[in-house]
N, C-alpha and C. Protein backbone atom coordinates (compact mmCIF):
# COMPACT_ATOMS: atom_id res chain seq x y z
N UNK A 1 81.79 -51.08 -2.10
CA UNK A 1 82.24 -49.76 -2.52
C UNK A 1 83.73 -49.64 -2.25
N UNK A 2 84.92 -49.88 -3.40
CA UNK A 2 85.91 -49.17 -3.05
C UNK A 2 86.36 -48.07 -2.81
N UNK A 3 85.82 -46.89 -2.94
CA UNK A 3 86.50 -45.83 -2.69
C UNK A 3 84.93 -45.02 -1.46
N UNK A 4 84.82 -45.95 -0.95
CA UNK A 4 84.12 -45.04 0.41
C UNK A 4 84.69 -44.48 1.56
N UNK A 5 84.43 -43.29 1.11
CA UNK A 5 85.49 -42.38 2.50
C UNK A 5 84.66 -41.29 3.21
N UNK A 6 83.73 -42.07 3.87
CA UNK A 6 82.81 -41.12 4.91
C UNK A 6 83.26 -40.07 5.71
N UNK A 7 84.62 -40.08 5.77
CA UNK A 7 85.18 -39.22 6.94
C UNK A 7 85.73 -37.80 6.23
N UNK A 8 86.44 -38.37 5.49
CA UNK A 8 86.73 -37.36 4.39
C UNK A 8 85.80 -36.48 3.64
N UNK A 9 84.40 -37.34 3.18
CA UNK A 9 83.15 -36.41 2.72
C UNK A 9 82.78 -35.80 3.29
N UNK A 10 82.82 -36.05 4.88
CA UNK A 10 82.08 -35.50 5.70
C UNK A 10 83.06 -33.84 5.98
N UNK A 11 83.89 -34.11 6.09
CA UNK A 11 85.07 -33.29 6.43
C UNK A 11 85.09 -32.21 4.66
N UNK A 12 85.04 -32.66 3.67
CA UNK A 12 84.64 -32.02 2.32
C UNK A 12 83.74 -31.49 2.42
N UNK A 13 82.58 -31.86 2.77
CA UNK A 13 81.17 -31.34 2.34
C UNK A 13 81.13 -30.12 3.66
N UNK A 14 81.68 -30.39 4.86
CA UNK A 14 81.61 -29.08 5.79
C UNK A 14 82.60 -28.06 5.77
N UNK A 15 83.24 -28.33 4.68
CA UNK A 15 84.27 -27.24 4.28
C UNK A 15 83.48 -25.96 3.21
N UNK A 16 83.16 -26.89 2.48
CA UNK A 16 82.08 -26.49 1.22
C UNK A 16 80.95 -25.50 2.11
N UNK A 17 80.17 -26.34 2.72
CA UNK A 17 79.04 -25.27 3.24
C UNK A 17 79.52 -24.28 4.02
N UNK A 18 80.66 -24.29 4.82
CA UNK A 18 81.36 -23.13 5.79
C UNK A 18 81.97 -22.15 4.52
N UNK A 19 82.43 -22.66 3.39
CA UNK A 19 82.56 -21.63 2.47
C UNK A 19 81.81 -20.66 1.69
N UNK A 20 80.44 -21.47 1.79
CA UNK A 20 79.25 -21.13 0.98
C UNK A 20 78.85 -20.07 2.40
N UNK A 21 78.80 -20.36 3.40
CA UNK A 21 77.84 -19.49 4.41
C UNK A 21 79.13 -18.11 4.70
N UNK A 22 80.20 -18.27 4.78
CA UNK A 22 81.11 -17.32 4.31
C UNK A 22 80.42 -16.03 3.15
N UNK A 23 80.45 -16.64 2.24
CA UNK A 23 80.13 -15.81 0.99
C UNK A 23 79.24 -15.24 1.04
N UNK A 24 77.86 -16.16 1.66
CA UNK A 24 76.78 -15.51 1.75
C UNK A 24 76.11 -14.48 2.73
N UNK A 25 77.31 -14.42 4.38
CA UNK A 25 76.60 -13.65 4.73
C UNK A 25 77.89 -12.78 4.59
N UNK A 26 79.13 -12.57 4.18
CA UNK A 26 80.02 -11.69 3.97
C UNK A 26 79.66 -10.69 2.95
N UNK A 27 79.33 -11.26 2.19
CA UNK A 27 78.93 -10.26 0.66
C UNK A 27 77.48 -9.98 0.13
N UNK A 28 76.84 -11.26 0.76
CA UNK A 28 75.37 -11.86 0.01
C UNK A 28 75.43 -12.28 -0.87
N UNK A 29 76.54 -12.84 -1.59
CA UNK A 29 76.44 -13.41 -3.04
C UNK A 29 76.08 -15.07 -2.64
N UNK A 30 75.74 -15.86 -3.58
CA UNK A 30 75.52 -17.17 -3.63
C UNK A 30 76.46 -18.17 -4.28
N UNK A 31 77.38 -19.32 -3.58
CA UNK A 31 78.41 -19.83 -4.29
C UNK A 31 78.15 -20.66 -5.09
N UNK A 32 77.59 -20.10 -6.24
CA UNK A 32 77.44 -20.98 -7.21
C UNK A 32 78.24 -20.75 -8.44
N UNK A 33 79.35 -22.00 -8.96
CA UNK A 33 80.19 -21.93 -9.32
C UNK A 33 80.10 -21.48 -10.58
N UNK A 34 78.84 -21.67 -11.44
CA UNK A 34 78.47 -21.85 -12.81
C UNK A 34 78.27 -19.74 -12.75
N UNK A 35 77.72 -19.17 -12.42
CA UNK A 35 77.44 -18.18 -12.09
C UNK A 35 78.94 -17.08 -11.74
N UNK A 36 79.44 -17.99 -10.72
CA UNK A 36 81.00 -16.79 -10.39
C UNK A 36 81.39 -16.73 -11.61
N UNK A 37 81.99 -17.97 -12.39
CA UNK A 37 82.43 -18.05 -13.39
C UNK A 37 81.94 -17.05 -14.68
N UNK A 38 80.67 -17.46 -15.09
CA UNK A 38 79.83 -16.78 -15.70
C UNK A 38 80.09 -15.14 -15.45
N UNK A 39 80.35 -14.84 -14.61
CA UNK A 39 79.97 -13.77 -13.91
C UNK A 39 81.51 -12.98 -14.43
N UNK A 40 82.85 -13.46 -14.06
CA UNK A 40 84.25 -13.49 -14.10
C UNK A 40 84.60 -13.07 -15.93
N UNK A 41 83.76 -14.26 -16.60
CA UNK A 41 84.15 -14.07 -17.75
C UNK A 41 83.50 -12.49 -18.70
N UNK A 42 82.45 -12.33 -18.33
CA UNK A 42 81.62 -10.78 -18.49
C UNK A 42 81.69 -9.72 -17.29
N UNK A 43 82.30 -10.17 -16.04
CA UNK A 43 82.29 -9.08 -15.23
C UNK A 43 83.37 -8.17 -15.64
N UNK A 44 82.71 -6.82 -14.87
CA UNK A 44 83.89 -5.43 -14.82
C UNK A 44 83.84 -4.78 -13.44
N UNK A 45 85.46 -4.07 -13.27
CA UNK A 45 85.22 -3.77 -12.12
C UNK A 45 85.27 -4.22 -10.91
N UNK A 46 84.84 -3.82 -10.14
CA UNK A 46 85.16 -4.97 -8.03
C UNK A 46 84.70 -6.11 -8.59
N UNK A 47 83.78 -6.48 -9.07
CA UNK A 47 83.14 -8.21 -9.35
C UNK A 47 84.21 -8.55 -9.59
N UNK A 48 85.04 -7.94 -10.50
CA UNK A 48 85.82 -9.33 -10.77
C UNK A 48 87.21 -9.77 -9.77
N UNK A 49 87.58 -8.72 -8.60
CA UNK A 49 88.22 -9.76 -7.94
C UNK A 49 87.95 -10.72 -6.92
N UNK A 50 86.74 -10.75 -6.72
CA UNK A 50 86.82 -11.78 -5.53
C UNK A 50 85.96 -13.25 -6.74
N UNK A 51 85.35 -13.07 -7.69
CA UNK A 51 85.25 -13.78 -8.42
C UNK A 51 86.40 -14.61 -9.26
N UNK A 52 87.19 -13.83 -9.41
CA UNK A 52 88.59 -14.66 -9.82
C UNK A 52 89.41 -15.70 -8.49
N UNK A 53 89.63 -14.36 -7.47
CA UNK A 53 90.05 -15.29 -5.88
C UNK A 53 89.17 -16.26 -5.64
N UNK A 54 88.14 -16.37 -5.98
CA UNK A 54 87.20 -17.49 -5.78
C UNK A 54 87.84 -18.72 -6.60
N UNK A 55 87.72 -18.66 -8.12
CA UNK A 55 87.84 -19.68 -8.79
C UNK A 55 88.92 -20.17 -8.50
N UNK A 56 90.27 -19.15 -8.40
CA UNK A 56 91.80 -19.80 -8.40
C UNK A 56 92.19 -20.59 -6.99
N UNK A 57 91.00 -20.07 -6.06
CA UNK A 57 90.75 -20.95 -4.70
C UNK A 57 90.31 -22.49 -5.21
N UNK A 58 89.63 -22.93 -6.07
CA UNK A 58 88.98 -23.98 -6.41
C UNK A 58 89.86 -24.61 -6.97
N UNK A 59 90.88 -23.88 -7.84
CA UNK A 59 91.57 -24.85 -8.78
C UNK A 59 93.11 -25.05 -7.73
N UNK A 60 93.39 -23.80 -7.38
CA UNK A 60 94.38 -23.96 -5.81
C UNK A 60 94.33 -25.16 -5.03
N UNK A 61 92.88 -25.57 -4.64
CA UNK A 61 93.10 -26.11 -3.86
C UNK A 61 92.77 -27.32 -4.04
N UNK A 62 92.17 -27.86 -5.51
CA UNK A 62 92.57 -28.94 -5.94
C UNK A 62 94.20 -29.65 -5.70
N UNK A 63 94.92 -28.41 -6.68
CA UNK A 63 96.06 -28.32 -7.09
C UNK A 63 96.99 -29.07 -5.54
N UNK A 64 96.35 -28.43 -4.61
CA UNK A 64 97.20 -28.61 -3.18
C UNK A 64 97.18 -30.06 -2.58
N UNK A 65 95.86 -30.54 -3.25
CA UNK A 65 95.80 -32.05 -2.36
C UNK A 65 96.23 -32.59 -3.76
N UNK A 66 96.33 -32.79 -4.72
CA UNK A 66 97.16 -33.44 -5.29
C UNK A 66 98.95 -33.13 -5.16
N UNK A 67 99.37 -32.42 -5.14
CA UNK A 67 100.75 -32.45 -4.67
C UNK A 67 100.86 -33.12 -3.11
N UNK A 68 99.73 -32.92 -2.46
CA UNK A 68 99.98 -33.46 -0.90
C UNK A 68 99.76 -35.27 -1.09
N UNK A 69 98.76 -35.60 -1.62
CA UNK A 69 98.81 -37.28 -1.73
C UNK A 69 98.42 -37.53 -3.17
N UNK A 70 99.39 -37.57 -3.82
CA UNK A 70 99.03 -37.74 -6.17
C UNK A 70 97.82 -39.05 -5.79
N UNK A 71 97.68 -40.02 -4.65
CA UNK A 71 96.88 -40.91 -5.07
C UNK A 71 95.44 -40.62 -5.14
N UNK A 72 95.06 -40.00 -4.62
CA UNK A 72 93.97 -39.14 -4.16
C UNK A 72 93.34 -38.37 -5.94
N UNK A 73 94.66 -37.93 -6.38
CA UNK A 73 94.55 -36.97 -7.94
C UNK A 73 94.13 -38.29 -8.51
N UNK A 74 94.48 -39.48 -8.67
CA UNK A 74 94.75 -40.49 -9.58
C UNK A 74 93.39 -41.07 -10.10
N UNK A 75 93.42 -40.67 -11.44
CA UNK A 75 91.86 -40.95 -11.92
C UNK A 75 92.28 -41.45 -13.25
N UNK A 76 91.17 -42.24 -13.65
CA UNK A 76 90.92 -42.67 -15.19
C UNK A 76 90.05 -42.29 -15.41
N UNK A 77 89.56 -41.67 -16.79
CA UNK A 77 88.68 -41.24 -17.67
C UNK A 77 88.33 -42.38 -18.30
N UNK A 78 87.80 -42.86 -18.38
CA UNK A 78 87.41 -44.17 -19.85
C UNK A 78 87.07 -43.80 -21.33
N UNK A 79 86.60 -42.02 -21.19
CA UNK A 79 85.37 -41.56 -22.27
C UNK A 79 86.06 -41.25 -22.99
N UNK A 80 85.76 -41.19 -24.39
CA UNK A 80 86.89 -40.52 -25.79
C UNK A 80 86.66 -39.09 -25.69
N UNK A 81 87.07 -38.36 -26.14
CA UNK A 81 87.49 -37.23 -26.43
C UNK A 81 86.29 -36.35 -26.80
N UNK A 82 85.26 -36.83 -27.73
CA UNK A 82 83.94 -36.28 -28.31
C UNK A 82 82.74 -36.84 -26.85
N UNK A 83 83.03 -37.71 -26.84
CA UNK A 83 82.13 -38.04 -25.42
C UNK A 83 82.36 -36.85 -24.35
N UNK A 84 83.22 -36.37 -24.08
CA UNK A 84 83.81 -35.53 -22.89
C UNK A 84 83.18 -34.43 -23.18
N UNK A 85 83.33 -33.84 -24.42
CA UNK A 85 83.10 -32.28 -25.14
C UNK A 85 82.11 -32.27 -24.97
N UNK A 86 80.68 -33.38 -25.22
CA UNK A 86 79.59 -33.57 -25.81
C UNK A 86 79.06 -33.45 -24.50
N UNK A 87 79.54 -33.91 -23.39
CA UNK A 87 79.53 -34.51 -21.79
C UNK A 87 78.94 -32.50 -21.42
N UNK A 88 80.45 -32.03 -21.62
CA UNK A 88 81.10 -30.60 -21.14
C UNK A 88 79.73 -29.53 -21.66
N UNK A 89 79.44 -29.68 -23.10
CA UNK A 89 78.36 -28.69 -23.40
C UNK A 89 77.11 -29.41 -23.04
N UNK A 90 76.88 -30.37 -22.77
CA UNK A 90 75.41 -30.44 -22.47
C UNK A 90 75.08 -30.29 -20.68
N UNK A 91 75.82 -30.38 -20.18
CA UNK A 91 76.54 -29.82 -18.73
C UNK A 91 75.77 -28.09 -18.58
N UNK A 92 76.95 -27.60 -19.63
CA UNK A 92 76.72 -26.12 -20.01
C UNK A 92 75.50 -25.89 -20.20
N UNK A 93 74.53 -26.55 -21.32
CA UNK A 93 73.05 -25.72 -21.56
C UNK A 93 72.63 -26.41 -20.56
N UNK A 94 72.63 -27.13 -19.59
CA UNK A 94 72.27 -27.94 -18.49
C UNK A 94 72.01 -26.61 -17.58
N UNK A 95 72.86 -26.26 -16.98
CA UNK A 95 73.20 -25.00 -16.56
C UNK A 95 72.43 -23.88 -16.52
N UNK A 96 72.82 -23.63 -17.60
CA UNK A 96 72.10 -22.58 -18.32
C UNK A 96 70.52 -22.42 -18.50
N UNK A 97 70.36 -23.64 -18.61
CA UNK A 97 68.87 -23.76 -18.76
C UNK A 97 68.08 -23.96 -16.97
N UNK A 98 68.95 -24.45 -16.42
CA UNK A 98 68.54 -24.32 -14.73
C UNK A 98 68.52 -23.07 -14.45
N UNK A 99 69.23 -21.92 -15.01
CA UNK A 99 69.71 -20.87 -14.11
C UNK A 99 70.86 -20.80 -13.23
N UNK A 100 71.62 -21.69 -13.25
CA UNK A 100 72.16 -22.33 -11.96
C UNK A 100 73.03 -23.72 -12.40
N UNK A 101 73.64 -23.91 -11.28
CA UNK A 101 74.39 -25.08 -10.92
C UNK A 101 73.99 -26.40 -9.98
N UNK A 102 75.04 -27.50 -9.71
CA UNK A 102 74.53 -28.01 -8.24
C UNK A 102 75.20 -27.17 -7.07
N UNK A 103 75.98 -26.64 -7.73
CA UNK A 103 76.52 -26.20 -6.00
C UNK A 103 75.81 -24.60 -5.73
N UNK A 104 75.19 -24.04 -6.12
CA UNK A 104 74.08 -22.65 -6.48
C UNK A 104 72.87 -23.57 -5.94
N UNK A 105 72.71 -24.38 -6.41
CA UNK A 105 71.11 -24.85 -6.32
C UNK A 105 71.02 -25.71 -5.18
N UNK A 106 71.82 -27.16 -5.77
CA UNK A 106 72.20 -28.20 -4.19
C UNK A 106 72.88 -27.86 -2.86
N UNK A 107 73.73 -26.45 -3.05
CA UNK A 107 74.29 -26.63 -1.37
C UNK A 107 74.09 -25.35 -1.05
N UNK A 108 73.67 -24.25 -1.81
CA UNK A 108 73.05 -23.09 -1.39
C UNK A 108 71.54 -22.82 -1.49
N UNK A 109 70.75 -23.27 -2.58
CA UNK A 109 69.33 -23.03 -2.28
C UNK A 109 68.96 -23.98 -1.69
N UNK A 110 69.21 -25.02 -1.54
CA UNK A 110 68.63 -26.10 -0.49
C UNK A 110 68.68 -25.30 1.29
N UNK A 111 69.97 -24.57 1.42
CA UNK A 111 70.14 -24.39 2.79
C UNK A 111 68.93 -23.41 2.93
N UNK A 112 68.82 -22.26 2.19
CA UNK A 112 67.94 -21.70 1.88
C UNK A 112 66.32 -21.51 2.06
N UNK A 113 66.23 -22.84 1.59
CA UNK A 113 65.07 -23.51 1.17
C UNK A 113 64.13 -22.54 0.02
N UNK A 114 64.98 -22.57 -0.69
CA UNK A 114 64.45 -22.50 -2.43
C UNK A 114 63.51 -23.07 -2.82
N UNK A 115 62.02 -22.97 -3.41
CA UNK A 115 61.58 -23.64 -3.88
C UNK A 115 62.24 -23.76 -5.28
N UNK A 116 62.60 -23.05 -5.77
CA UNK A 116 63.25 -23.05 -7.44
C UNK A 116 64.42 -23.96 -7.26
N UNK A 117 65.22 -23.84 -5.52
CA UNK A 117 66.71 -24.37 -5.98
C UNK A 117 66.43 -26.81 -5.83
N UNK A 118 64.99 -26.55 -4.84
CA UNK A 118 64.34 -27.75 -4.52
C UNK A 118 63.86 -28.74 -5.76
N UNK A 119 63.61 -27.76 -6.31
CA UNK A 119 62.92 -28.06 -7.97
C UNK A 119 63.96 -28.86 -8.77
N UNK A 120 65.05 -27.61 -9.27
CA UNK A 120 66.36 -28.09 -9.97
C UNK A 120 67.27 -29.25 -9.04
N UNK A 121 67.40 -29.10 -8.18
CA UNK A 121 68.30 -30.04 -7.40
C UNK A 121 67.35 -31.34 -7.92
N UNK A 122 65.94 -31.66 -7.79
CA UNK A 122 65.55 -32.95 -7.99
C UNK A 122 65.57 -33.54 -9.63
N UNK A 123 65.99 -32.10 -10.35
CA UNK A 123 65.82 -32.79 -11.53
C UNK A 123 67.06 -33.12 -11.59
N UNK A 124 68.41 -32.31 -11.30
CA UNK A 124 69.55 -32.70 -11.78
C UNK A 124 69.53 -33.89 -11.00
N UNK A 125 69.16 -34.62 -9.90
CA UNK A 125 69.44 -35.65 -9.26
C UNK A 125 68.79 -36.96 -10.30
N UNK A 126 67.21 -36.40 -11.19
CA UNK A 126 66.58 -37.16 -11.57
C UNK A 126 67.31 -37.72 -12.77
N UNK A 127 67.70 -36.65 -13.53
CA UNK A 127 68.56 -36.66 -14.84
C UNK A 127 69.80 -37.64 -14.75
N UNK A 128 70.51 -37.28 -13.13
CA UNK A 128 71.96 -37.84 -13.59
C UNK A 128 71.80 -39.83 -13.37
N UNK A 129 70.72 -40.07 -12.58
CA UNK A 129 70.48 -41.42 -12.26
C UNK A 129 69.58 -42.23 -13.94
N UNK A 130 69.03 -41.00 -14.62
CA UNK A 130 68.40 -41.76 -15.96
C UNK A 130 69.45 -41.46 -17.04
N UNK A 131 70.27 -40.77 -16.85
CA UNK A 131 71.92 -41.07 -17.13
C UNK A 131 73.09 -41.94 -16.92
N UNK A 132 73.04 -42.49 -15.87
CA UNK A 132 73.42 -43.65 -15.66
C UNK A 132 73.15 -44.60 -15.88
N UNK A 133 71.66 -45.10 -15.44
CA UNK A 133 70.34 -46.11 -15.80
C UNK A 133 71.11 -46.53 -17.52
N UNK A 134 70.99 -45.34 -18.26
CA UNK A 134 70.66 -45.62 -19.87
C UNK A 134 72.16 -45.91 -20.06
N UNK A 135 73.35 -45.35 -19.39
CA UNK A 135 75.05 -45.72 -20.05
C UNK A 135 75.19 -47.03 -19.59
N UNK A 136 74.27 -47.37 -18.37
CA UNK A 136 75.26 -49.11 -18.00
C UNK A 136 73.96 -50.09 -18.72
N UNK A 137 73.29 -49.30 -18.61
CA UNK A 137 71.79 -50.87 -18.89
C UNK A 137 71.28 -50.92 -19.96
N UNK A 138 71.27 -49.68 -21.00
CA UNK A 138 70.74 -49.25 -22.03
C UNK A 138 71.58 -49.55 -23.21
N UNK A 139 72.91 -48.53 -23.10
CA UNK A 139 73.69 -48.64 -23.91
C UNK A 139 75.22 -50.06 -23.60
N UNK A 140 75.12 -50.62 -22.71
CA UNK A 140 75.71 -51.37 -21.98
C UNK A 140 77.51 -50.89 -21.66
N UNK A 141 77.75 -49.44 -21.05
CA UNK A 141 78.90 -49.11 -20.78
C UNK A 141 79.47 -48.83 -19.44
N UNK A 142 79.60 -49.91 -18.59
CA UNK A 142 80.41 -49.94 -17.94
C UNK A 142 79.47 -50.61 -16.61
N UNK A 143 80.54 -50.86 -15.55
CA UNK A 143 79.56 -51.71 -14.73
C UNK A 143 78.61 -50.82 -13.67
């Protein structure tokens, strides 16, 4: 594995849940990203500022560790352009059709213990591995 960075995930992923348990017992809302968003683009009223401070926190603070180390930002895409879109909306009714997200379902109803969020978390887990399975072995793209 080149890019294994246990320390750093570990240090990511307890940022994430200290943000999520923030939200949830500050407000009671659930940080699920598909949903704020959702929520941002049809909300009126108080919803929409801490739903906006939310998102521009996400893209903020992307934004911050790439100016702090660009190597870290430094990615290749391989996929064309219609692959991505095609990627992006089936993502979306993905979504949509869960109710939910992974980070709604995987790092908040899991803490939870959701049976609904237990459910979706195993399919999106099931889906994205017979997604992979079929792009490297099936369709033969990439190693």
């Amino acid at each position: 594995m080149e890019n294994f960075t246990p320390v750093s995930g570990a240090i990511g992923g307890a940022m994430i849940g200290l943000a999520a348990a923030i939200l949830l017992h500050g407000s009671g809302r659930i940080a699920g990203i598909s949903g704020i968003l959702g929520g941002l683009l049809g909300a009126g009223g108080k919803d929409t500022w801490w739903r906006l401070v939310f998102i521009l926190g996400l893209v903020g603070g992307a934004l911050a560790v790439g100016f702090a180390d660009p190597a870290t930002a430094a990615i290749t895409i391989e996929a064309s352009w219609p692959v991505l879109v095609l990627a992006g909306l089936l993502v979306g009714f993905g979504t949509r059709l869960g109710n939910g997200c992974t980070s709604g379902h995987g790092v908040c109803g899991l803490a939870r213990l959701s049976q609904r969020s237990i459910v979706a978390t195993a399919v999106f887990f099931a889906v994205a591995a017979a997604t992979v399975f079929v792009m490297r072995h099936v369709m033969g793209g990439g190693a």
